[in-house]
N, C-alpha and C. Protein backbone atom coordinates (compact mmCIF):
# COMPACT_ATOMS: atom_id res chain seq x y z
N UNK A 1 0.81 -1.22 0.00
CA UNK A 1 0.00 0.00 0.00
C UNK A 1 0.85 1.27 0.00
N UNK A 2 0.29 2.28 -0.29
CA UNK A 2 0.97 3.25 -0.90
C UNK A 2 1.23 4.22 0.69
N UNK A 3 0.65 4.17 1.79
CA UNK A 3 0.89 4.83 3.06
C UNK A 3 2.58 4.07 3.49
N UNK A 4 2.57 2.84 3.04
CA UNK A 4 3.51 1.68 3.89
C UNK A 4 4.60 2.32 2.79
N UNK A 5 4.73 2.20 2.01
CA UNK A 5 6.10 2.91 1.10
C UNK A 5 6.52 4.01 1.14
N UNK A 6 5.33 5.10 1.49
CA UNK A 6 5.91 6.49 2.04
C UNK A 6 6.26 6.46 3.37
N UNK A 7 5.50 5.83 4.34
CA UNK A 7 6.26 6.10 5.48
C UNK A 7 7.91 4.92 5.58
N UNK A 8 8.38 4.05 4.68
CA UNK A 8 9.46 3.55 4.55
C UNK A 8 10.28 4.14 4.40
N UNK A 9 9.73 4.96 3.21
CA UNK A 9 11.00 5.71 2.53
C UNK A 9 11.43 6.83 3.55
N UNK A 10 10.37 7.63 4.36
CA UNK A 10 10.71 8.52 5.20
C UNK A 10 11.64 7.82 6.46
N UNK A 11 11.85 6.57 6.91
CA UNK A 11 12.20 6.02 7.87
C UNK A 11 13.84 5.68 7.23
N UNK A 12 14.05 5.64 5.86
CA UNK A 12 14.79 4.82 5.92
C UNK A 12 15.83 6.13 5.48
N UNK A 13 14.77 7.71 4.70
CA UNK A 13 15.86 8.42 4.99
C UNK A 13 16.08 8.79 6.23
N UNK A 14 15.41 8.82 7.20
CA UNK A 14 16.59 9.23 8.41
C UNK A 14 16.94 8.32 8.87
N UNK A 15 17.53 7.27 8.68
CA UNK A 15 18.40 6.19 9.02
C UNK A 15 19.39 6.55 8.55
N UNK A 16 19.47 6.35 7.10
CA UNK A 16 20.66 6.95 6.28
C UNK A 16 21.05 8.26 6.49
N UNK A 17 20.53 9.17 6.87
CA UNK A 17 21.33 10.46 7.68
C UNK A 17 21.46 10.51 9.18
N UNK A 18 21.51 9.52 9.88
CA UNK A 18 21.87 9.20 11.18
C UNK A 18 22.96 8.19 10.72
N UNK A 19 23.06 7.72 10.36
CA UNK A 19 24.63 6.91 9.89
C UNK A 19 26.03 7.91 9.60
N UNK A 20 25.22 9.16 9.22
CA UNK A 20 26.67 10.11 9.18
C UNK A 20 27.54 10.61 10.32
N UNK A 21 26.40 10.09 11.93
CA UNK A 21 27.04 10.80 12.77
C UNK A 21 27.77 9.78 13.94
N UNK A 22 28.61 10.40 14.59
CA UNK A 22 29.35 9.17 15.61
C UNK A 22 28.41 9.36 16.50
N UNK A 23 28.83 7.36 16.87
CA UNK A 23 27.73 6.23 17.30
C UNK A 23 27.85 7.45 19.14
N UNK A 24 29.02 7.78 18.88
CA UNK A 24 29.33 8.14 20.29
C UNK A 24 28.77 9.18 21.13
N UNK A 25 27.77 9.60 19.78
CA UNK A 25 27.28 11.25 20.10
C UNK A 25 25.66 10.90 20.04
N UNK A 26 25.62 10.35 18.77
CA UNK A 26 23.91 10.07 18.41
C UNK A 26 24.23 8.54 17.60
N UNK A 27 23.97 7.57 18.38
CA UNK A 27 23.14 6.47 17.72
C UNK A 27 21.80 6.06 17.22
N UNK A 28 21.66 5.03 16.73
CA UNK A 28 20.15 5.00 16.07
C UNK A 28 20.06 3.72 16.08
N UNK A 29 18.67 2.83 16.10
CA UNK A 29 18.31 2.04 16.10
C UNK A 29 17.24 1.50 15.44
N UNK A 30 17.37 1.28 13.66
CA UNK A 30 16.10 0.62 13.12
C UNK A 30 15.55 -0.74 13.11
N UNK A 31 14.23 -0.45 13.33
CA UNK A 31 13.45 -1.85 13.54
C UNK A 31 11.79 -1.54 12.78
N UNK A 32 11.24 -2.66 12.32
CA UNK A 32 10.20 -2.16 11.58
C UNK A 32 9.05 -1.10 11.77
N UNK A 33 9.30 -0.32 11.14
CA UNK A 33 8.35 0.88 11.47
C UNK A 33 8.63 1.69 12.63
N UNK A 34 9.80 1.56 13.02
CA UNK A 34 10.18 2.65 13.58
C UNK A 34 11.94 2.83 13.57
N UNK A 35 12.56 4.29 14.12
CA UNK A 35 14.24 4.61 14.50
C UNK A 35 13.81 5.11 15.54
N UNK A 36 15.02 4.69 16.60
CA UNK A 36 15.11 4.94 17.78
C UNK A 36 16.68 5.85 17.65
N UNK A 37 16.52 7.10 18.11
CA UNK A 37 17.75 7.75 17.87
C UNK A 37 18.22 7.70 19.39
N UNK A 38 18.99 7.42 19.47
CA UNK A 38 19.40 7.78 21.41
C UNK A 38 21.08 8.36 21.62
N UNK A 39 21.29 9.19 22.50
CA UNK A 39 21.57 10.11 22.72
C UNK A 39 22.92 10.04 23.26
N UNK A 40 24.22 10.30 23.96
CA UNK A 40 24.99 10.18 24.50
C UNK A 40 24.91 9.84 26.73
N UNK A 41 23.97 10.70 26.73
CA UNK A 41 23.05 11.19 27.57
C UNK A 41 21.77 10.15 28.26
N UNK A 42 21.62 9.08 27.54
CA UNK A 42 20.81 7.80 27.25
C UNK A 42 18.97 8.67 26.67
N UNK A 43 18.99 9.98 26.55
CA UNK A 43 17.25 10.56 25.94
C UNK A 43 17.47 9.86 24.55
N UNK A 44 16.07 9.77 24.20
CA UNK A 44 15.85 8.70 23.27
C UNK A 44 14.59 8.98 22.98
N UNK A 45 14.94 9.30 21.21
CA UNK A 45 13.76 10.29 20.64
C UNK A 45 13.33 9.18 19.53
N UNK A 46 12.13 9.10 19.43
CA UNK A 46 11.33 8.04 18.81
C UNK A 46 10.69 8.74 17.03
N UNK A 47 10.90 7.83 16.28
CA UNK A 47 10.13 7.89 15.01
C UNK A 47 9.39 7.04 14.41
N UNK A 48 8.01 6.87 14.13
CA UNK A 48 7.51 5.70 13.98
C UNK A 48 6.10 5.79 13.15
N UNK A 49 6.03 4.65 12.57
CA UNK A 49 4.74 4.72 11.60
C UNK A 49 3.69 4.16 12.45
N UNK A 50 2.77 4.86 12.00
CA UNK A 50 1.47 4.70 12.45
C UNK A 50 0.61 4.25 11.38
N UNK A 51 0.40 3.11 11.46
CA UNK A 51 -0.01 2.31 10.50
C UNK A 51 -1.66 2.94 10.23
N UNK A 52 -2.39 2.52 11.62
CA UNK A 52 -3.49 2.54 11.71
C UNK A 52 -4.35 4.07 11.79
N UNK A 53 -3.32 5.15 11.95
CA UNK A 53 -3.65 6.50 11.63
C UNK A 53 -3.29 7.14 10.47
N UNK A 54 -2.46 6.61 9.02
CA UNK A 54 -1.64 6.85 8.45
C UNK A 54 -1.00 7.53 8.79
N UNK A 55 -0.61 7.89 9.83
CA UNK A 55 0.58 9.10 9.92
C UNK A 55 1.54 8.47 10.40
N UNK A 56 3.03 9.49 10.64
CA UNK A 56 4.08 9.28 11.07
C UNK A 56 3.63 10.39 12.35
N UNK A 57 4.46 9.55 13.70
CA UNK A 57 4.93 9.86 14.89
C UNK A 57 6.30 10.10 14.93
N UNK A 58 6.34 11.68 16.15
CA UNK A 58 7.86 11.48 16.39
C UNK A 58 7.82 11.91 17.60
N UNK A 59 8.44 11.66 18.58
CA UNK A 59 8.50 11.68 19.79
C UNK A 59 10.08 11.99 20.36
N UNK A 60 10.31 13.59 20.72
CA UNK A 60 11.19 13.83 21.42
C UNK A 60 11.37 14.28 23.02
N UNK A 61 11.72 14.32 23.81
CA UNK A 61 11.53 14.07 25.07
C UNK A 61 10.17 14.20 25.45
N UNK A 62 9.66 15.55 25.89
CA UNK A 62 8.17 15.44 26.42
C UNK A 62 7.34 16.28 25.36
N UNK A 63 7.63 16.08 24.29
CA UNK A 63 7.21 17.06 23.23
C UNK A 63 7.18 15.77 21.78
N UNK A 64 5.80 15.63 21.55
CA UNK A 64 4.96 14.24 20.35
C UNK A 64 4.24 15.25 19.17
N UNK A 65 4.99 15.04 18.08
CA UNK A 65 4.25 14.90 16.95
C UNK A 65 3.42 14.34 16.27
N UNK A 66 2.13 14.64 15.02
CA UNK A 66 1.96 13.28 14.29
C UNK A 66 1.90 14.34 13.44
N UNK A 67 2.41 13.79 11.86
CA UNK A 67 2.29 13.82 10.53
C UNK A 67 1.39 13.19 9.51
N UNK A 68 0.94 14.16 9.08
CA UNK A 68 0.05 13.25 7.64
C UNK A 68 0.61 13.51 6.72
N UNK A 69 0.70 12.62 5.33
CA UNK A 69 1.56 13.15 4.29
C UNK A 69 -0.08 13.94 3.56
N UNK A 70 1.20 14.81 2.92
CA UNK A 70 0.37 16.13 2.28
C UNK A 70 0.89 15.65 0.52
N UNK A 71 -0.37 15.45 0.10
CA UNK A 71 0.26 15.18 -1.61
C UNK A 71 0.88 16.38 -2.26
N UNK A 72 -0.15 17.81 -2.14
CA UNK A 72 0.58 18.88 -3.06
C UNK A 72 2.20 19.20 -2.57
N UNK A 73 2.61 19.12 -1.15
CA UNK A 73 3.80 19.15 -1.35
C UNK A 73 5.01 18.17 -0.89
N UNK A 74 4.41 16.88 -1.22
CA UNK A 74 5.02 15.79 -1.01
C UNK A 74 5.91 15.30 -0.25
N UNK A 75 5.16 15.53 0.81
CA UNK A 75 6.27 15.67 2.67
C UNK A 75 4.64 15.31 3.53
N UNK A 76 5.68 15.01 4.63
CA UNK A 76 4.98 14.89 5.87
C UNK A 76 4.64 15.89 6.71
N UNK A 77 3.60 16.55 6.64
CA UNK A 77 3.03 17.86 7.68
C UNK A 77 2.52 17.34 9.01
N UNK A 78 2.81 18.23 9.79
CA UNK A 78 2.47 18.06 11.22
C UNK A 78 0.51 18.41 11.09
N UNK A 79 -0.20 17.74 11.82
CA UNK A 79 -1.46 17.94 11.73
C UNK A 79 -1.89 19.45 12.62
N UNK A 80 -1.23 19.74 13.30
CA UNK A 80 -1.34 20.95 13.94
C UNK A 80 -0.43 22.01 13.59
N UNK A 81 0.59 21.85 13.35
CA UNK A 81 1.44 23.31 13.04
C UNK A 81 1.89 23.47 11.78
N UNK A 82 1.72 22.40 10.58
CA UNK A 82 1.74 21.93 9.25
C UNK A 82 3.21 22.10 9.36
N UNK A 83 4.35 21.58 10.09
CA UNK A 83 6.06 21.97 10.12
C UNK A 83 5.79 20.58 9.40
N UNK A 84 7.12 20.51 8.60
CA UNK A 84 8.00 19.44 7.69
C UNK A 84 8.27 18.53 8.30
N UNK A 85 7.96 17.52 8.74
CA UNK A 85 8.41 16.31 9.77
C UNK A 85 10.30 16.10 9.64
N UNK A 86 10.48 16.54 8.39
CA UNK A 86 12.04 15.90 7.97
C UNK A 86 12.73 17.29 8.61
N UNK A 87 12.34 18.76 8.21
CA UNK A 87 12.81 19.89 9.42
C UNK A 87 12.37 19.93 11.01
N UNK A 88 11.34 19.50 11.28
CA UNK A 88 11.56 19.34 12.92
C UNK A 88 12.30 18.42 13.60
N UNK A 89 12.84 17.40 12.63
CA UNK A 89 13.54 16.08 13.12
C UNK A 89 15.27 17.04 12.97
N UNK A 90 15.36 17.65 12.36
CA UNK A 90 16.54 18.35 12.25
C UNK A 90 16.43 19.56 13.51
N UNK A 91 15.83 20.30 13.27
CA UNK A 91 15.82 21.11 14.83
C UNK A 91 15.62 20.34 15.74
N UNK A 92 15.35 19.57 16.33
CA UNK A 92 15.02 18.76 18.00
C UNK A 92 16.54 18.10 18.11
N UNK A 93 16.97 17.48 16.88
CA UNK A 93 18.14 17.12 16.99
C UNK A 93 19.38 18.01 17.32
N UNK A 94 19.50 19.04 16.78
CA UNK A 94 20.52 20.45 16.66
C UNK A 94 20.23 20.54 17.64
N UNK A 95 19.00 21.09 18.20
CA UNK A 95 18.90 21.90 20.09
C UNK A 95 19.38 20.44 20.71
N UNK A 96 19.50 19.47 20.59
CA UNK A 96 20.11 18.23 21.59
C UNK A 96 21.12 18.37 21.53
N UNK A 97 22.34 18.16 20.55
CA UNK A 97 23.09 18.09 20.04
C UNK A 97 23.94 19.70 20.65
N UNK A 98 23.74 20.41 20.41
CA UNK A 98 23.67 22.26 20.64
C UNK A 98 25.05 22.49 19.27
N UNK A 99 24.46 21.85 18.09
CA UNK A 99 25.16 22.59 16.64
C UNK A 99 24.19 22.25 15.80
N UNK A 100 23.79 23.37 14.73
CA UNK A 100 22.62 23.08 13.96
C UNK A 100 23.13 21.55 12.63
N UNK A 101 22.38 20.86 12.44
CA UNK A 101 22.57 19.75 11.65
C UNK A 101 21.14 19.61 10.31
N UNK A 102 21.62 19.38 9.08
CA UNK A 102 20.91 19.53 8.40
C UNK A 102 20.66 17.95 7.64
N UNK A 103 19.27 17.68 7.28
CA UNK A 103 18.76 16.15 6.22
C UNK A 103 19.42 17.08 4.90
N UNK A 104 20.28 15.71 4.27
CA UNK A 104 20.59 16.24 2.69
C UNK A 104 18.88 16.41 1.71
């Protein structure tokens, strides 16, 4: 189904841009339908498909997203603040981190 391939592809790019960084600072952990990014620190920020809502979840400390994909601009919007799921995953990370980091 066409929800299960978009939310793949979104999972599997931030896998592949969590592989750029040392294990020592930010690791990651994929498993089906979801990355577990965790931290130096042991916080541990969650990304995950939501099968049964079509959306994508992301979960950084006490602060939960959900995303619906938006066809006209072919990304994942937040259902409340319409932010880019692939740019808030980059800011939550940067303010953890404290250096801004960018998805290619």
């Amino acid at each position: 189904p066409r929800f299960e391939k978009l939310a793949d592809d979104c999972l599997e790019k931030v896998a592949a841009w969590l592989e750029d960084f040392d294990p020592d600072e930010l690791d990651f952990t994929p498993s089906d339908g979801v990355v577990t990014l965790e931290f130096a620190d042991g916080a541990r920020f969650v990304l995950n498909r939501q099968t049964a809502a079509y959306q994508m979840w992301f979960a950084a400390g006490a602060r939960a997203w959900h995303f619906d994909w938006n066809e006209e601009f072919q990304a994942w919007l937040d259902d409340k603040e319409g932010a880019d799921l692939l740019r808030r995953i980059e800011e939550v990370v940067s303010a953890k981190l404290g250096r801004a980091v960018k998805m290619p």
